[in-house]
C-alpha atoms as a PDB file:
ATOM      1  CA  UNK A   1     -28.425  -5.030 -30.203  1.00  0.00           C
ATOM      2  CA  UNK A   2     -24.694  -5.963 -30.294  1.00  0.00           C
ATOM      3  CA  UNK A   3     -22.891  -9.505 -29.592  1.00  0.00           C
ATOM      4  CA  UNK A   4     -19.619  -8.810 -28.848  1.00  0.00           C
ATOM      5  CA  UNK A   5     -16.877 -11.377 -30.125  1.00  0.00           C
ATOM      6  CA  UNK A   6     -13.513 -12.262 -27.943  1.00  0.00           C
ATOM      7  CA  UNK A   7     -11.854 -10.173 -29.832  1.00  0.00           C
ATOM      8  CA  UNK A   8     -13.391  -6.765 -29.443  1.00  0.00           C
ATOM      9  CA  UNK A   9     -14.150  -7.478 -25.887  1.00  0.00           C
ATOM     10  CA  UNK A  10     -10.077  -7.652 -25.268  1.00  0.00           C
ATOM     11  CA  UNK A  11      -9.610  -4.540 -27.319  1.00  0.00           C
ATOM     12  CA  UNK A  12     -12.272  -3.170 -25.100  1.00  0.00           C
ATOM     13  CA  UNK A  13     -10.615  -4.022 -21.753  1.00  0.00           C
ATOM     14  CA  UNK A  14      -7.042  -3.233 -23.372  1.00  0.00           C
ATOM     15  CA  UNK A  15      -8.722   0.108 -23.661  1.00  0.00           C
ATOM     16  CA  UNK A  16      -8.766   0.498 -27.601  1.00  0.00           C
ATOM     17  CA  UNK A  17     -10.392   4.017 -28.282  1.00  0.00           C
ATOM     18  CA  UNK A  18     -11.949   3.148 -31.671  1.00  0.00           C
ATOM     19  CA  UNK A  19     -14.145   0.164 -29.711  1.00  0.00           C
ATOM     20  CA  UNK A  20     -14.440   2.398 -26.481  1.00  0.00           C
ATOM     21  CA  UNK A  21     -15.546   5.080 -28.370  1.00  0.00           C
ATOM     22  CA  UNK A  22     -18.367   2.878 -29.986  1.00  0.00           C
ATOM     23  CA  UNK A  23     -19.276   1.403 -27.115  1.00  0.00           C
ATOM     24  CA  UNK A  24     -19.374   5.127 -25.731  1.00  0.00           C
ATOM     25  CA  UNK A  25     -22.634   5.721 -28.282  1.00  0.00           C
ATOM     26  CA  UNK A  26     -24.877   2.934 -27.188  1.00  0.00           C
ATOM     27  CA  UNK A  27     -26.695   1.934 -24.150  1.00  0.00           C
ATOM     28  CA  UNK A  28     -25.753  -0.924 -21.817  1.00  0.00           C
ATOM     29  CA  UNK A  29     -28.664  -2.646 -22.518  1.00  0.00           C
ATOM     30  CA  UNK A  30     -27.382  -2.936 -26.655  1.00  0.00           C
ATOM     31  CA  UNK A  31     -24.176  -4.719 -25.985  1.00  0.00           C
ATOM     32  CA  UNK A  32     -23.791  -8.249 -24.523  1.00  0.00           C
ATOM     33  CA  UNK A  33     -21.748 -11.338 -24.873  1.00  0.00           C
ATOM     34  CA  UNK A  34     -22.434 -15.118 -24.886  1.00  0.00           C
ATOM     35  CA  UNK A  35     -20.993 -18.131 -22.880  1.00  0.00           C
ATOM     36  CA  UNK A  36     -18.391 -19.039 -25.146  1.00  0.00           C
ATOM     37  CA  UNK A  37     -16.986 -15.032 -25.247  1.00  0.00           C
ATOM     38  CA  UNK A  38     -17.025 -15.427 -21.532  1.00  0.00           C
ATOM     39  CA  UNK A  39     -14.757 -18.465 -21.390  1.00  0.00           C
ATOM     40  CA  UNK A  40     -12.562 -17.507 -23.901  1.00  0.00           C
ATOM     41  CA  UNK A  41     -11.788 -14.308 -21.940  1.00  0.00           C
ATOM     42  CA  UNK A  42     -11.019 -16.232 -19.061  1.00  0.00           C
ATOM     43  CA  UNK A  43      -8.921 -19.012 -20.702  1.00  0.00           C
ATOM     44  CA  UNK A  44      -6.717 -15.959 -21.881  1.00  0.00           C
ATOM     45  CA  UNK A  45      -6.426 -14.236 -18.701  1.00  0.00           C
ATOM     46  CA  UNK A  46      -5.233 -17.990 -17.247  1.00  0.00           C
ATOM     47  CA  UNK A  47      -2.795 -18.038 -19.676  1.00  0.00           C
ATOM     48  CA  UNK A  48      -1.387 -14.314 -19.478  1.00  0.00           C
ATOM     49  CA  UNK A  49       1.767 -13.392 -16.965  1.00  0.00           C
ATOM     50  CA  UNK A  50      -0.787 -10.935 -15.213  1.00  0.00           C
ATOM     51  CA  UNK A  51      -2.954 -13.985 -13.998  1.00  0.00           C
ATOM     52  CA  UNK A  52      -4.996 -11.849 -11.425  1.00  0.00           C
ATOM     53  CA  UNK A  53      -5.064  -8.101 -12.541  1.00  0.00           C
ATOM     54  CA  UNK A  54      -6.343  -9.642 -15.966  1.00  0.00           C
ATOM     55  CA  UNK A  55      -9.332 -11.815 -14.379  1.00  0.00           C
ATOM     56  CA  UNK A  56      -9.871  -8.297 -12.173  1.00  0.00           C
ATOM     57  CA  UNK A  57     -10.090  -6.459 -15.471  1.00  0.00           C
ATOM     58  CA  UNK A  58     -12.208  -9.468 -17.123  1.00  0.00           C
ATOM     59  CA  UNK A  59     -14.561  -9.324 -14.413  1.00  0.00           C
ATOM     60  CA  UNK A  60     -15.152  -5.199 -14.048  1.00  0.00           C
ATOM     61  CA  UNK A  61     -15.985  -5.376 -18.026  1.00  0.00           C
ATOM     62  CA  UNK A  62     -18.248  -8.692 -17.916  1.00  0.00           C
ATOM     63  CA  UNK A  63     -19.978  -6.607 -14.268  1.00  0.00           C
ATOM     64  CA  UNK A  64     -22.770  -5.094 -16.912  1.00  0.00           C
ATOM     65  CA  UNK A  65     -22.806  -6.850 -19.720  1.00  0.00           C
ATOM     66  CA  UNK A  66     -25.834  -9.748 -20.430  1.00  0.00           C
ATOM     67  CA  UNK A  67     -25.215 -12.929 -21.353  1.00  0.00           C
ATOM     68  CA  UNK A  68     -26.570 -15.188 -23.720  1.00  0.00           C
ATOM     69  CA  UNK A  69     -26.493 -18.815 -22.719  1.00  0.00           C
ATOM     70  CA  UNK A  70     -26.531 -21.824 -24.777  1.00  0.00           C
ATOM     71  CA  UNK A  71     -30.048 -23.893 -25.454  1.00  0.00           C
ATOM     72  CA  UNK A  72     -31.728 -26.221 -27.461  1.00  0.00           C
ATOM     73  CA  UNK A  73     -32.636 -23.795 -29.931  1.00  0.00           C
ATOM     74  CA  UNK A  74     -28.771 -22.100 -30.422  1.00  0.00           C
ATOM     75  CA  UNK A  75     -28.065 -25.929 -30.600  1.00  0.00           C
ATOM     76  CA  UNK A  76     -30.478 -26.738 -33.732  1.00  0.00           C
ATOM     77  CA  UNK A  77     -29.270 -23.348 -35.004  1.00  0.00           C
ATOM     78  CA  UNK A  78     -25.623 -24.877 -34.861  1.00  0.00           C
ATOM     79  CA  UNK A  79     -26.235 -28.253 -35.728  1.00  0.00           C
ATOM     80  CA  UNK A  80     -27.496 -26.422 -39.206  1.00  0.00           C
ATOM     81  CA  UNK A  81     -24.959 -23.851 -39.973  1.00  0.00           C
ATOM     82  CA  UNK A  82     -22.463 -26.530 -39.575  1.00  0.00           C
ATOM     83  CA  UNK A  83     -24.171 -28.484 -41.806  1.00  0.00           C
ATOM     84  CA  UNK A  84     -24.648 -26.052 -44.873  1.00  0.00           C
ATOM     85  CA  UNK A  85     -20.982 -24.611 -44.038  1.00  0.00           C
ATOM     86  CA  UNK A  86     -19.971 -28.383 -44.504  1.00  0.00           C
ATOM     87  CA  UNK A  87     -22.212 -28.331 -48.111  1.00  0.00           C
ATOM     88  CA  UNK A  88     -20.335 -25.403 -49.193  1.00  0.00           C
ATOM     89  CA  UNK A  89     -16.509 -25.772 -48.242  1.00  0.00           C
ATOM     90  CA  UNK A  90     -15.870 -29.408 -47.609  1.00  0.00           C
ATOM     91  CA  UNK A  91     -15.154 -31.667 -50.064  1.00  0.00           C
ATOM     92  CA  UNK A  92     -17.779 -32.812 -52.495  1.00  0.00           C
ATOM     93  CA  UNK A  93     -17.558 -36.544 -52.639  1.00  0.00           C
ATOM     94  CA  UNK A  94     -19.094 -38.223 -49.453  1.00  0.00           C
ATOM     95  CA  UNK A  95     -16.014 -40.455 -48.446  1.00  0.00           C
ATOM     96  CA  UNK A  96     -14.121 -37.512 -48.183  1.00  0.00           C
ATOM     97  CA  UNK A  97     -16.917 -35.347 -46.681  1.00  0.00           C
ATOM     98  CA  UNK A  98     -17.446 -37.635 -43.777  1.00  0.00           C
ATOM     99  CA  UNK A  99     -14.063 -37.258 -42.161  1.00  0.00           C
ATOM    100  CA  UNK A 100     -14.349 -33.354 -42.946  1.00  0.00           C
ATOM    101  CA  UNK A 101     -14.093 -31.754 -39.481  1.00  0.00           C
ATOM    102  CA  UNK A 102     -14.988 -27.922 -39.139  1.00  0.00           C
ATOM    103  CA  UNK A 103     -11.433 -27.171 -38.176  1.00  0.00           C
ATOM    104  CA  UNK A 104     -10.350 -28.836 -41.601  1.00  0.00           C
ATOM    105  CA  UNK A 105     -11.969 -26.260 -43.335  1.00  0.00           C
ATOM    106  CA  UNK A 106     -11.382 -23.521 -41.475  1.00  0.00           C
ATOM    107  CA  UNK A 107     -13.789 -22.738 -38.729  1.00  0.00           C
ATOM    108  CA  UNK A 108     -13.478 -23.405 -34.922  1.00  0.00           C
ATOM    109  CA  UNK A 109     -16.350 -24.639 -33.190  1.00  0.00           C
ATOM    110  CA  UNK A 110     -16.758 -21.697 -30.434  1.00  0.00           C
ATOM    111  CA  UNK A 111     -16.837 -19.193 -33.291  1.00  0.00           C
ATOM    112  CA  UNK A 112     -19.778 -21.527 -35.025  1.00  0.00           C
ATOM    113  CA  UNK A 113     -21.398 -21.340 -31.627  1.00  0.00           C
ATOM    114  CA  UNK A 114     -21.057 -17.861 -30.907  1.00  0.00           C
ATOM    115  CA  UNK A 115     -22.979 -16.846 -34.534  1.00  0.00           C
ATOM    116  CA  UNK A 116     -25.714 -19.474 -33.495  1.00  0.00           C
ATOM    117  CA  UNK A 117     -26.484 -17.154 -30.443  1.00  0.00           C
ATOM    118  CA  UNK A 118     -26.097 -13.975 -33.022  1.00  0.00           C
ATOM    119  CA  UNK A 119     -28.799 -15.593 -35.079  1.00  0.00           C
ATOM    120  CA  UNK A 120     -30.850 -16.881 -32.353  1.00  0.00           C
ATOM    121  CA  UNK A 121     -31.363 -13.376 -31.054  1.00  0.00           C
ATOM    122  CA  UNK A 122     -31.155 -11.553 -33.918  1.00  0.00           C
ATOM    123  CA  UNK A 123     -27.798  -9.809 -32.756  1.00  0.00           C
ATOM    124  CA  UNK A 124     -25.600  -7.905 -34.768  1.00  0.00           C
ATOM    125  CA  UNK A 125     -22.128 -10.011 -34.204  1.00  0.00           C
ATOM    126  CA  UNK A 126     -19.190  -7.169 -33.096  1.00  0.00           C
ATOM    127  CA  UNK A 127     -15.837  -9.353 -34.280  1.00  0.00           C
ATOM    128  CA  UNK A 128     -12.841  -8.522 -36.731  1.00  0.00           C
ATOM    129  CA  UNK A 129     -12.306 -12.269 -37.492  1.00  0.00           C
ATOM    130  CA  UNK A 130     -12.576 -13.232 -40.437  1.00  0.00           C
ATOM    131  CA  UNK A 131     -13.926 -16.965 -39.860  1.00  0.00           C
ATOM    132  CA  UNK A 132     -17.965 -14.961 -39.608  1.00  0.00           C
ATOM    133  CA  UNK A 133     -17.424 -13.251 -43.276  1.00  0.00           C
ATOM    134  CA  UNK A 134     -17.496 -16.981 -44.607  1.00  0.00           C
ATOM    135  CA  UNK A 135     -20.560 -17.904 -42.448  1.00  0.00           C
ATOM    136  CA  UNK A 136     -22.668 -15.364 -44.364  1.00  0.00           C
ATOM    137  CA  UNK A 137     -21.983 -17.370 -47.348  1.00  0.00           C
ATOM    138  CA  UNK A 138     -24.617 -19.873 -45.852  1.00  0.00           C
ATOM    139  CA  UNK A 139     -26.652 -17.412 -43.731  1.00  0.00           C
ATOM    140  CA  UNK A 140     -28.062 -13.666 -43.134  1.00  0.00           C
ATOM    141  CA  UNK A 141     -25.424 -12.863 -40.631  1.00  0.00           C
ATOM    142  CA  UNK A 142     -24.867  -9.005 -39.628  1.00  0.00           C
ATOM    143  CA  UNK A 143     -21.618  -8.182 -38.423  1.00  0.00           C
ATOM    144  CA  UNK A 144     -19.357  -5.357 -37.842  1.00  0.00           C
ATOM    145  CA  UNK A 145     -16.341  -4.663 -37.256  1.00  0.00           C
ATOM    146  CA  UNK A 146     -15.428  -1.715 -34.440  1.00  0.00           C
ATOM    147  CA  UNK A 147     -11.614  -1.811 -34.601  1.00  0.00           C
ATOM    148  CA  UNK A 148      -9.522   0.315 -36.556  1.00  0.00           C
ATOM    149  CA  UNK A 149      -6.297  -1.952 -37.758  1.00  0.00           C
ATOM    150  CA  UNK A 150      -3.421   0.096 -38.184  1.00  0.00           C
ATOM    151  CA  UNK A 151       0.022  -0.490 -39.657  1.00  0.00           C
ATOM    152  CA  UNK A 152       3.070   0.996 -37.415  1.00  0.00           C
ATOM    153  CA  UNK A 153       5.873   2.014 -39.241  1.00  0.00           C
END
């Protein structure tokens, strides 16, 4: 079962053949998205020229996809990733610690609550940002990575 980041779903509805071709090999029933994805996708299709055809596009892709919500549990998963990422990358001495924010040392808080929902469900996270590589330094995250990057000359 696959967890599709942002990232991979807009390569997906940009029509990327590397991701459409994996996507191609597995059943509907192995790929899904969370909450957070969802919103992201729509914050960027607000924000694009193409306002409408974008939200169509959005929409047609999200038509068979599950989606994992947010609970109580993907909140006590959360509230302890961000705590051990905190022991491991902010700074040591507690004055300094306690204005640490998660965006001070590097991580946003949708992509903390999108690998919560990963390891809730015991998902293998789809993304090609780097931010989830760090969060295996502080827990048994699988991810891959579906998109070919490519340099043009």
């Amino acid at each position: 079962m696959y967890l599709l980041d942002t990232n991979h779903c807009s390569f997906a509805i940009q029509y990327q053949p590397d991701v459409l071709a994996r996507l191609a090999t597995l059943e509907q029933s192995q790929v899904s998205i969370c909450v957070i994805v969802q919103a992201e996708l729509i914050y960027m299709a607000e924000n694009s020229q193409r306002q409408e055809s974008n939200r169509s596009r959005i929409a047609e892709f999200l038509q068979n996809i599950s989606i994992y919500e947010i609970n109580s549990i993907t909140a006590e998963i959360y509230g302890t990733l961000q705590a051990d990422l905190m022991r491991e990358f902010a700074p040591k001495e507690k004055s300094k610690r306690r204005k640490t924010r998660l965006v001070d040392i590097g991580f946003s808080q949708h992509d903390l609550w999108i690998a919560a929902i990963a390891f809730q469900h015991d998902l293998t996270l789809v993304s090609a940002d780097s931010d989830f590589q760090r969060i295996q330094s502080v827990c048994d995250l699988p991810i891959e990575t579906w998109y070919t990057f490519t340099t043009e000359a």
